[in-house]
Protein backbone atom coordinates (compact mmCIF):
# COMPACT_ATOMS: atom_id res chain seq x y z
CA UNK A 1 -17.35 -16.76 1.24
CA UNK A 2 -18.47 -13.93 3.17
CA UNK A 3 -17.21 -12.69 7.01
CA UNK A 4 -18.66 -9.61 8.39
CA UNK A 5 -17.36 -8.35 11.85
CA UNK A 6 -21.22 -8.15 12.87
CA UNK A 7 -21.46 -11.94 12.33
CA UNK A 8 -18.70 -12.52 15.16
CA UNK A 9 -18.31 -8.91 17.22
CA UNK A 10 -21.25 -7.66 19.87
CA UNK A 11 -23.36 -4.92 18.03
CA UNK A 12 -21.93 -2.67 21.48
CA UNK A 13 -18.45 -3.08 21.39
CA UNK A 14 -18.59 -2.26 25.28
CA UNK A 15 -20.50 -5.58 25.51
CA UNK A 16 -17.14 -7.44 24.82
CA UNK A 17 -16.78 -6.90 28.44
CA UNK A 18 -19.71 -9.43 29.46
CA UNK A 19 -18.66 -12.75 30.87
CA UNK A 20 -19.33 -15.38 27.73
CA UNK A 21 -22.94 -17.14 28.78
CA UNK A 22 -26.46 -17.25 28.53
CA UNK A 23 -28.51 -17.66 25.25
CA UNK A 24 -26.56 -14.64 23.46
CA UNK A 25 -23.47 -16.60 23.55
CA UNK A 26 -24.21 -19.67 22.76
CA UNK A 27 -26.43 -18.40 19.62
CA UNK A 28 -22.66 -16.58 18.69
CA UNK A 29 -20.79 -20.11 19.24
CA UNK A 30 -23.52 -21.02 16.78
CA UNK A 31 -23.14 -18.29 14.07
CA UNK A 32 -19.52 -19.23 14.47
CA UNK A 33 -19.83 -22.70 13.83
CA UNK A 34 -21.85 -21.75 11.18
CA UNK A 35 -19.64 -19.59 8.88
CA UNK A 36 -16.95 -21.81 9.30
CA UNK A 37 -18.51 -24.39 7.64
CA UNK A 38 -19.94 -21.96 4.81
CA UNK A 39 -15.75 -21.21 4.47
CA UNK A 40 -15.40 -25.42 3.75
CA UNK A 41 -17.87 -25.86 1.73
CA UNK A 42 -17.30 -22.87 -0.77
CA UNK A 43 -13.49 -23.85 -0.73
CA UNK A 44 -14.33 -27.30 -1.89
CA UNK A 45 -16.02 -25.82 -5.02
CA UNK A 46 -12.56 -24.02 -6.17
CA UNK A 47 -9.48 -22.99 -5.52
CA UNK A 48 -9.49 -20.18 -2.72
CA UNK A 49 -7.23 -17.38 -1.80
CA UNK A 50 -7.58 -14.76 0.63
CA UNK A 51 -5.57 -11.34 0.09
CA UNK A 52 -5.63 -8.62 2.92
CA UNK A 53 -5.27 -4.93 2.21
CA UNK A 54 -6.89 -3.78 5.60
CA UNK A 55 -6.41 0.10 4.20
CA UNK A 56 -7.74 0.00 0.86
CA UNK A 57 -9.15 3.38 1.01
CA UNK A 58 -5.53 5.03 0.47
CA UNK A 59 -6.21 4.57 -3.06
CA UNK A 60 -2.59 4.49 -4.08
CA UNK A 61 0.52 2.31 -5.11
CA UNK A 62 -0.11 -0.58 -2.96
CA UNK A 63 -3.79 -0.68 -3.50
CA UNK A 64 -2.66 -0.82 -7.16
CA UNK A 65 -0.26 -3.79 -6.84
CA UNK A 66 -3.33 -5.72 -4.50
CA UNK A 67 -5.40 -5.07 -7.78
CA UNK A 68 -2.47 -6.72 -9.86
CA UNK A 69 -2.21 -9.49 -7.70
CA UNK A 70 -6.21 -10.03 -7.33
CA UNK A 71 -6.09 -9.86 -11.63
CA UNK A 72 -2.97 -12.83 -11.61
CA UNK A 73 -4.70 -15.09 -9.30
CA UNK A 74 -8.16 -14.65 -10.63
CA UNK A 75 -6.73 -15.55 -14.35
CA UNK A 76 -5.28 -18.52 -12.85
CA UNK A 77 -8.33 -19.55 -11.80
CA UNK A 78 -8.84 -18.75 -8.16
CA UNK A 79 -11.34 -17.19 -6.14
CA UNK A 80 -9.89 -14.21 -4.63
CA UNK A 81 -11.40 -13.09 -1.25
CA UNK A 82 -10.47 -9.40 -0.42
CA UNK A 83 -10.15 -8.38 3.39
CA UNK A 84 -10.19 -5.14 3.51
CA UNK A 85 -12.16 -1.59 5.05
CA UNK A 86 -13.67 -0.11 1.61
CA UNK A 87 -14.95 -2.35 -1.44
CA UNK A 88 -15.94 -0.02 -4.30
CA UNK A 89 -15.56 -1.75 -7.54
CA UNK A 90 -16.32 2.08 -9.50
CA UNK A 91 -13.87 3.47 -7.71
CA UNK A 92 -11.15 0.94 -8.35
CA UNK A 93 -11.87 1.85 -12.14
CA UNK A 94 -12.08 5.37 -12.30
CA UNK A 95 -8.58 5.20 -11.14
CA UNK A 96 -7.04 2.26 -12.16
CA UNK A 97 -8.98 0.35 -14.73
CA UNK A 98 -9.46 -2.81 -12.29
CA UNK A 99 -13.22 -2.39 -11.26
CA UNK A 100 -13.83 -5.70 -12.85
CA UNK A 101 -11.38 -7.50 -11.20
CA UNK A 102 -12.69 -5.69 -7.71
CA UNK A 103 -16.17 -6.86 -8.33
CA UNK A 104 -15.13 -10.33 -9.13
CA UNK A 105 -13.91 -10.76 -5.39
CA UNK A 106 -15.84 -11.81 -2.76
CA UNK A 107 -15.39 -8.96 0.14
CA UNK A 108 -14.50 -9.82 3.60
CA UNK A 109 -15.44 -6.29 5.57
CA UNK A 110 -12.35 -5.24 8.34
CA UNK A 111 -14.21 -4.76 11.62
CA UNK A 112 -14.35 -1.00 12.46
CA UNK A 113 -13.73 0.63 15.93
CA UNK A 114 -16.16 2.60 17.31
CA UNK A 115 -16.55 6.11 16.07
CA UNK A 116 -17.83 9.63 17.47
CA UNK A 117 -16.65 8.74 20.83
CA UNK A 118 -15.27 11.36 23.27
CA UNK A 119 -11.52 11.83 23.36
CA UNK A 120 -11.89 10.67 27.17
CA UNK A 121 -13.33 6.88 25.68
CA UNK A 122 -10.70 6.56 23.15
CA UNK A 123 -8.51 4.72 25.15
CA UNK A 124 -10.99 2.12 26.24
CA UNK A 125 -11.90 2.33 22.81
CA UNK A 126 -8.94 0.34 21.39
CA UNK A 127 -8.80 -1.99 24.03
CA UNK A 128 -12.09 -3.36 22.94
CA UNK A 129 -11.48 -3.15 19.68
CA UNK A 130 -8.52 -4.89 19.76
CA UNK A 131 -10.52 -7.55 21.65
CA UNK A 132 -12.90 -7.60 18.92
CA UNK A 133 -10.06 -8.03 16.36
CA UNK A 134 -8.21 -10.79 18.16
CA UNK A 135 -11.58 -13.18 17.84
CA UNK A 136 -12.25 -11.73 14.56
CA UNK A 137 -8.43 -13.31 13.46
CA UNK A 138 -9.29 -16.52 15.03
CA UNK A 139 -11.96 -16.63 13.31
CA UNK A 140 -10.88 -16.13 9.91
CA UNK A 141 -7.83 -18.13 11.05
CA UNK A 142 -10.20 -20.90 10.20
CA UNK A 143 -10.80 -20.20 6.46
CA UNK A 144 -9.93 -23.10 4.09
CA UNK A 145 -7.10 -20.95 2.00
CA UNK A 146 -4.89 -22.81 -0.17
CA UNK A 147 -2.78 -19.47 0.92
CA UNK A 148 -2.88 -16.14 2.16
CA UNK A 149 -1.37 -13.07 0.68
CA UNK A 150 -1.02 -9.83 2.25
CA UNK A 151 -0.18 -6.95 0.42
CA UNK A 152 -0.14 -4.87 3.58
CA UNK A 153 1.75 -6.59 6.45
CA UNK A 154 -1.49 -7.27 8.83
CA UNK A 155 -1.93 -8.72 12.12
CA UNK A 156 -3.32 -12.02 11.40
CA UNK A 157 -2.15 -15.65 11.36
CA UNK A 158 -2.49 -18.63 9.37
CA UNK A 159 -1.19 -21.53 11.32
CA UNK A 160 -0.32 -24.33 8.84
CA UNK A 161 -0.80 -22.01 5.89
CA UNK A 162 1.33 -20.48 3.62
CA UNK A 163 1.18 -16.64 4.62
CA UNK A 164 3.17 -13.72 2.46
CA UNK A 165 3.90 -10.34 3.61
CA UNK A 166 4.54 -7.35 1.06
CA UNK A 167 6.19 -4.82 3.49
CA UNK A 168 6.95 -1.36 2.17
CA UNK A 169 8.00 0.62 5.10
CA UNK A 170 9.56 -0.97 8.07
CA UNK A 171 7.06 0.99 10.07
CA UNK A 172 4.40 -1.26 7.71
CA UNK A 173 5.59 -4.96 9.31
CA UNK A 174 2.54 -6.50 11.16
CA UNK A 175 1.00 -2.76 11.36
CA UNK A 176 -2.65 -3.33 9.54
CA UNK A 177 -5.18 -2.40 10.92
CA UNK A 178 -3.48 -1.26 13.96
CA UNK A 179 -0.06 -2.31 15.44
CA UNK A 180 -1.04 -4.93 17.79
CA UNK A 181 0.94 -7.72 16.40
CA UNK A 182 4.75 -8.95 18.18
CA UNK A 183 7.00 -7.51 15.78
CA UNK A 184 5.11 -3.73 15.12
CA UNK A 185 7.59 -1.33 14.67
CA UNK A 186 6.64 1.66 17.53
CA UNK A 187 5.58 4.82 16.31
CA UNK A 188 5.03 8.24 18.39
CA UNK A 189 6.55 9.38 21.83
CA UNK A 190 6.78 7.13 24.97
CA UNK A 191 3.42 7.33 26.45
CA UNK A 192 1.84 5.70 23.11
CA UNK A 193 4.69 3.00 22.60
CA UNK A 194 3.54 1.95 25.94
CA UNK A 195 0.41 2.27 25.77
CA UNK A 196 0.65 -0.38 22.28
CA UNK A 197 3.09 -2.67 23.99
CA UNK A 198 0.34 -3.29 26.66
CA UNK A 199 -2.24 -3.63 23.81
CA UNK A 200 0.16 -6.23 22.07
CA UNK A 201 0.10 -8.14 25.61
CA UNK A 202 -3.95 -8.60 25.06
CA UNK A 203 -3.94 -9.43 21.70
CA UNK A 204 -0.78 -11.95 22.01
CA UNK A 205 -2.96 -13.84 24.83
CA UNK A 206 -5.99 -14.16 22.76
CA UNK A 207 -4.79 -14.68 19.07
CA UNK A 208 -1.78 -16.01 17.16
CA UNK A 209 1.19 -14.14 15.87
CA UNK A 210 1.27 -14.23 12.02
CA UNK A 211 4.82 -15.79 11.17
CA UNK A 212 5.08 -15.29 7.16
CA UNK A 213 6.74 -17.80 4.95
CA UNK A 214 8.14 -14.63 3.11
CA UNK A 215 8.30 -11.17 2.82
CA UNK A 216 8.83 -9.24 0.06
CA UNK A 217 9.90 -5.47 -0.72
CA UNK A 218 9.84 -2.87 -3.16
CA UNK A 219 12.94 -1.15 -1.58
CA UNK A 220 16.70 -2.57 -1.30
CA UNK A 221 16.32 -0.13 2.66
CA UNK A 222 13.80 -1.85 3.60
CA UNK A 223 15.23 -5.20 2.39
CA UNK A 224 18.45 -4.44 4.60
CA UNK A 225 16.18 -3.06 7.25
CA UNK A 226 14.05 -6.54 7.59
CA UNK A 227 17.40 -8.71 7.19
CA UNK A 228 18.65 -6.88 10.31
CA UNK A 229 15.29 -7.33 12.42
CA UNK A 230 16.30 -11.23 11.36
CA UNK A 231 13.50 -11.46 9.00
CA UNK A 232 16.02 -13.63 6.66
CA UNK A 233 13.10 -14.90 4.67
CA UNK A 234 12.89 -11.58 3.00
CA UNK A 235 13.36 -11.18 -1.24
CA UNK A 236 13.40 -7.90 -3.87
CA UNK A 237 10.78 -7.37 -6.04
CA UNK A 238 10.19 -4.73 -8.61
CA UNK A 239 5.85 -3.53 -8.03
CA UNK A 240 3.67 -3.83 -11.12
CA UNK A 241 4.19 -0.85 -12.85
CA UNK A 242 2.51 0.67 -16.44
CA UNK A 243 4.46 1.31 -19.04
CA UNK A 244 3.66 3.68 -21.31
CA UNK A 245 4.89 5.18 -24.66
CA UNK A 246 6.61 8.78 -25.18
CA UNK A 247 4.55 11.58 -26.06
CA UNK A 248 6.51 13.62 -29.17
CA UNK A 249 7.69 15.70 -29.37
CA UNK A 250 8.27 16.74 -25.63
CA UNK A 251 6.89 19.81 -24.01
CA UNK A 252 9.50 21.51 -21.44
CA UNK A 253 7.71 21.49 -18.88
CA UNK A 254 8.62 19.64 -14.87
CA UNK A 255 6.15 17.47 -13.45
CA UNK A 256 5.06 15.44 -10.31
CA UNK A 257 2.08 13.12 -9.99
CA UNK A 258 1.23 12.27 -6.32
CA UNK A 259 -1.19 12.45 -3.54
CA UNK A 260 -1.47 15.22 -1.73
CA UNK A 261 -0.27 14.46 1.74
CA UNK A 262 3.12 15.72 3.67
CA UNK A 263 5.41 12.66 3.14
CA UNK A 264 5.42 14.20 -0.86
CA UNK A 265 7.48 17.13 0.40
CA UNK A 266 5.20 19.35 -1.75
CA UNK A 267 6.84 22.54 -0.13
CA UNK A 268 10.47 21.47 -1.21
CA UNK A 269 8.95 21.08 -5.00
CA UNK A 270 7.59 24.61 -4.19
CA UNK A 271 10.61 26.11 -2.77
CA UNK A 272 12.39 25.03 -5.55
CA UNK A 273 10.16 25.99 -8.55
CA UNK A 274 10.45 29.37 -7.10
CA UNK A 275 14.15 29.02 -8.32
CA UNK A 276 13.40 28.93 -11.27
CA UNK A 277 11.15 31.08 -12.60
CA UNK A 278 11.72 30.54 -16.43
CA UNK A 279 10.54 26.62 -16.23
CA UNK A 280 6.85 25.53 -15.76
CA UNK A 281 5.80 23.43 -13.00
CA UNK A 282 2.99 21.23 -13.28
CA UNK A 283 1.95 19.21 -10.20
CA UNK A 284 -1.13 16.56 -10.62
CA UNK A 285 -2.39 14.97 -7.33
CA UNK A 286 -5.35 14.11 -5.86
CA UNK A 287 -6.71 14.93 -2.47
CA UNK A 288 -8.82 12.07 -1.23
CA UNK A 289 -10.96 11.14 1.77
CA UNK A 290 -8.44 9.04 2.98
CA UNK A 291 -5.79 11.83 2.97
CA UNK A 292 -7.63 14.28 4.17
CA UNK A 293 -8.87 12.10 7.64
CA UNK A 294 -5.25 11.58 8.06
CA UNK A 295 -3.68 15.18 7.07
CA UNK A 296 -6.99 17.29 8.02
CA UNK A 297 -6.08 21.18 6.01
CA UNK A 298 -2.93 20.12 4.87
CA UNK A 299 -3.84 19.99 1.03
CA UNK A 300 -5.66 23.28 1.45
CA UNK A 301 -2.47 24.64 3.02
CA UNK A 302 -0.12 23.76 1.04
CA UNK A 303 -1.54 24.36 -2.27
CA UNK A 304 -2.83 27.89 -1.09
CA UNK A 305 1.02 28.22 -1.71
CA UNK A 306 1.92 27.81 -5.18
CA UNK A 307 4.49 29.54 -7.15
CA UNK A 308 3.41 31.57 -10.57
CA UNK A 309 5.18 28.73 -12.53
CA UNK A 310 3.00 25.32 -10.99
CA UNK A 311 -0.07 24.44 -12.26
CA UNK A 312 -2.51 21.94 -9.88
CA UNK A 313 -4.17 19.93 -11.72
CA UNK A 314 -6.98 17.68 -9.78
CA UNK A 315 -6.65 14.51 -11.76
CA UNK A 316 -4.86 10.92 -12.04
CA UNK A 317 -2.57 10.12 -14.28
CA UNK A 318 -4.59 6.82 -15.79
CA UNK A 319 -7.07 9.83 -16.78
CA UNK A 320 -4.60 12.35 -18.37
CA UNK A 321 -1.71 10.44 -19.38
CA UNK A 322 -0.61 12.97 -21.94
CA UNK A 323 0.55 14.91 -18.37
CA UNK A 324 2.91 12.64 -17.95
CA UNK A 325 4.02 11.59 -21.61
CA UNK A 326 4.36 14.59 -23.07
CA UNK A 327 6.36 16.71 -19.97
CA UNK A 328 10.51 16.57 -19.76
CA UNK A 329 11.05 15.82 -16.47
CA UNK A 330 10.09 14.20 -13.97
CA UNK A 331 11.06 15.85 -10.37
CA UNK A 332 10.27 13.96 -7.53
CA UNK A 333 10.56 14.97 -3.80
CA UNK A 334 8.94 12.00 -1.76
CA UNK A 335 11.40 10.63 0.54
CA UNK A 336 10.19 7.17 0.37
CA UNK A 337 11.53 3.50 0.81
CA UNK A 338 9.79 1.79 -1.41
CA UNK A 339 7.07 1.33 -4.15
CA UNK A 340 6.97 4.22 -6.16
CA UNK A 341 5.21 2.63 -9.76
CA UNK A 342 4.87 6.11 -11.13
CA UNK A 343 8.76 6.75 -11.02
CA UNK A 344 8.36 3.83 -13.34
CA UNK A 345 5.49 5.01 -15.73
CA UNK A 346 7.88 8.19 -15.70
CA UNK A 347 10.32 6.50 -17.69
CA UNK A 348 8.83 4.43 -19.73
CA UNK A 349 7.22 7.78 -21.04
CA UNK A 350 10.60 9.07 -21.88
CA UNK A 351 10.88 11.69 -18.87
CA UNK A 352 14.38 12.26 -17.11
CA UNK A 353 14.11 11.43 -13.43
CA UNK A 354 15.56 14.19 -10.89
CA UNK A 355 15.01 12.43 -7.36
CA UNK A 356 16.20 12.47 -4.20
CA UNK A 357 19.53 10.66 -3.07
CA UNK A 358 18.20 8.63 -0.61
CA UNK A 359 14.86 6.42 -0.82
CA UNK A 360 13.86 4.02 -3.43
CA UNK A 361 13.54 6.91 -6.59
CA UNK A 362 17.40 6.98 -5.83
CA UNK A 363 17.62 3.26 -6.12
CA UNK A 364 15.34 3.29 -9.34
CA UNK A 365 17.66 6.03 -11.11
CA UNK A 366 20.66 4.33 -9.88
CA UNK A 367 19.24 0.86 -11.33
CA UNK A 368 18.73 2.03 -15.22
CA UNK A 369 21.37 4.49 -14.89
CA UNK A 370 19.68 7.02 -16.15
CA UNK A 371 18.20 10.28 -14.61
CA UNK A 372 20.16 12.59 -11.73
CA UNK A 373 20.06 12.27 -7.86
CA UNK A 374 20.37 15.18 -5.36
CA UNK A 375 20.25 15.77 -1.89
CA UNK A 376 19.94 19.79 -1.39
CA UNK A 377 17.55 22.24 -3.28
CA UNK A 378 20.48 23.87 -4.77
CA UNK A 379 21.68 20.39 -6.10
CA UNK A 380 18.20 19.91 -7.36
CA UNK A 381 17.85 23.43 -8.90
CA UNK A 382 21.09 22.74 -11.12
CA UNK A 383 20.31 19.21 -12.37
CA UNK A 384 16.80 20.33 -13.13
CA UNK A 385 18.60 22.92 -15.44
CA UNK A 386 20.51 20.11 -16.92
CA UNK A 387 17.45 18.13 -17.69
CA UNK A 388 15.43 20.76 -18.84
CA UNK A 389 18.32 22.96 -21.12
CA UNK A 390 18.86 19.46 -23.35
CA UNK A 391 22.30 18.99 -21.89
CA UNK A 392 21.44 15.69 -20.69
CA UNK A 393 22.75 12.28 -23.02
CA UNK A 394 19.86 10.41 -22.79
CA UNK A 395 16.88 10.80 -25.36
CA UNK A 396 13.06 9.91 -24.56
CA UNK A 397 13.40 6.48 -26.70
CA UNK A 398 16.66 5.28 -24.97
CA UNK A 399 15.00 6.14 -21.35
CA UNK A 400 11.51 4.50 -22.25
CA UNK A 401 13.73 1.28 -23.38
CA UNK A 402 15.47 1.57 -20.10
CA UNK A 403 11.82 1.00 -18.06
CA UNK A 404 11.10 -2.08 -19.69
CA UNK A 405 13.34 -4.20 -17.22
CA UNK A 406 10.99 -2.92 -14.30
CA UNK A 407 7.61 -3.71 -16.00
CA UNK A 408 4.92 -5.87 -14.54
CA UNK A 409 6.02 -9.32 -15.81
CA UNK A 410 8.26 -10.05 -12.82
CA UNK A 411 5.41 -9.12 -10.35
CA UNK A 412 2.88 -11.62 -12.12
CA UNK A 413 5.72 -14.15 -12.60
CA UNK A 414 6.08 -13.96 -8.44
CA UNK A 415 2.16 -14.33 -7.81
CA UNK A 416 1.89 -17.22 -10.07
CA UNK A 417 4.86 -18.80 -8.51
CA UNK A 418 3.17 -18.20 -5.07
CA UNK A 419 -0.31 -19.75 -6.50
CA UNK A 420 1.58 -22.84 -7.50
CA UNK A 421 3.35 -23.27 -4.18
CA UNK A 422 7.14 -22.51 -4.94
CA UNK A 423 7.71 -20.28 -2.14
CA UNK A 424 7.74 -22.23 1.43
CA UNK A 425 5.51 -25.53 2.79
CA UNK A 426 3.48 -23.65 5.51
CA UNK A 427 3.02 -20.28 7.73
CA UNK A 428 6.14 -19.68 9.58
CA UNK A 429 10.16 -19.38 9.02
């Protein structure tokens, strides 16, 4: 089954604004009428599921975990359709091992908005392209699914479906592609929550609201945070992390694998490696499109800053594990609620976590009980010292044995629960 936006959007976005007759329209009614049936028939032939990752191009943790759940459902036997902006199966195994699975999906492109406009046009811009996405969700709406799984909280609805949210951020919740959707968290000053609330107003009176049968999160915050929004229907789940073996013996050496973007707090892991001058740093990250459209200079910036003792290396961790397996410590500085696999990978390699207090790495070291928290760079200086001087009681054995209750099998043991229809009769709460 295949959906492109040009098969139900005007090739001129502008032309959304032309009253709905003539032959052009009714040859569109037709194309409509068309693909819908295409969407029955290929249904009929097996058993279909439709995951949405409208942001694909991040390349990071969650794209990881849609990967995961595209490998659980296709080994079960489904056929996995993938809605989502980017669909490059090479990519997906340069950095993750899963371009197989990618190629086995059938793609379902995200329409686009309009590019190169002038700044003046970008406000008309989004109201016609949240036109266009409104009928492309009805649309798809119509898809013969035996469920729906979104791992990023989008914008559409499944009306008599079963529909699953994987939120990771409040400011994720029925945010992808844009934050048109009842229920969007706000983001930004005053003039642009107002200007989304009256773009929720047009896309509430010309598509559905999606109303999930269940959310689930990779963060006990964001847990709380969706209970209190009365999203009751919410559950815990641990992401689908690696695990890997120690690398012996260890080297004493600090590291951090991440993207390279500001929410990593880069500068703090800086700041602090400039403390102390007699450990080695080693910081491996990647700086990708996707980053770089969203953070334009910032990698260049910030790593046209590093201290005598941190080495950059340009690389992922699925291609030099030995980073990762054979390094001490593991510092990280992210401030984030939820879904951090490498944290994970981190242990199960045998490297003591020192992470930040608050966020999910302080949940994770709180969890095994193993590794140190802080919540100032002094604090983080001395247990860093602790770690690295061998003063810690925890060897790389006992803290690789530690990861193995946050491996993968709980993930796939979710999904296939999901594809057998334990979680919920039909979309909505």
């Amino acid at each position: 089954m295949i959906i492109r936006p040009e098969d139900i959007a005007y090739k001129n976005p502008f032309e959304l604004a032309i009253p709905r007759k003539g032959l052009a329209w009714t040859a569109f009614a037709i194309l409509c009428e068309t693909i819908s049936d295409h969407i029955e028939v290929s249904s009929r032939e097996m058993k279909e599921v439709l995951i949405i990752h409208c942001k694909l191009s991040v390349y990071a943790g969650g794209e990881y975990l849609c990967f995961c759940a595209c490998k659980v459902l296709q080994d079960l036997g489904y056929h996995v359709n993938l809605l989502s902006d980017v669909f490059e199966p090479s990519k997906a195994e340069a950095l993750y091992g899963m371009g197989t699975v990618l190629s086995k999906c059938t793609h379902i492109q995200l329409p686009r908005p309009a590019t190169g406009l002038h700044r003046s046009l970008l406000v008309l811009e989004r109201i016609v392209y949240t036109i266009k996405l409104a009928r492309f969700a009805n649309l798809l709406s119509k898809g013969d699914f035996d469920f729906v799984l979104n791992t990023q909280s989008s914008v559409f609805s499944f009306p008599g479906r079963r529909l699953y949210h994987f939120v990771y951020e409040l400011t994720d919740l029925f945010s992808y592609p844009v934050p048109v959707a009842k229920g969007a968290i706000p983001r930004g000053g005053r003039g642009r929550r107002i200007y989304f609330s009256v773009l929720k107003l047009l896309y509430a009176a010309l598509a559905q609201q999606p109303r999930p049968t269940s959310f689930f999160v990779t963060g006990h915050g964001v847990l709380e945070g969706l209970k209190n929004l009365g999203f009751t229907n919410s559950s815990f789940i641990y992401p689908p992390s690696r695990l890997l073996k120690p690398g012996l013996p260890k080297r004493r050496e600090i590291v951090q694998a991440c993207r390279i973007a500001p929410e990593k707090r880069l500068e703090f892991m800086f700041d602090t490696a400039r403390r102390l001058p007699q450990y080695k740093f080693c910081l491996v990250g990647r700086d990708s499109e996707a980053n770089r459209l969203s953070n334009p200079g910032y990698a260049q910036r910030v790593l046209a800053n590093l201290p005598p003792n941190v080495t950059y290396i340009q690389a992922s961790i699925r291609e030099r594990p030995e980073l990762l397996t054979y390094s001490q410590v593991y510092f990280h500085t992210g401030l984030e609620k939820g879904l951090l696999l490498v944290l994970i990978e981190a242990m199960s390699a045998g490297c003591i976590l020192v992470v930040p207090e608050h966020g999910v790495a302080g949940e994770i070291v709180r969890a095994s009980e193993i590794g140190y928290t802080f919540d100032t760079m002094e604090q983080a200086a001395d247990k860093l010292r602790i770690a690295m001087d061998d003063k810690s009681p925890w060897n790389p054995s006992e803290i690789s044995l530690r990861a193995k209750k946050f491996g993968p099998e709980a993930f796939e043991g979710l999904i296939r629960s999901l594809a057998e229809g334990q979680r919920g009769p039909g979309d909505g709460f």
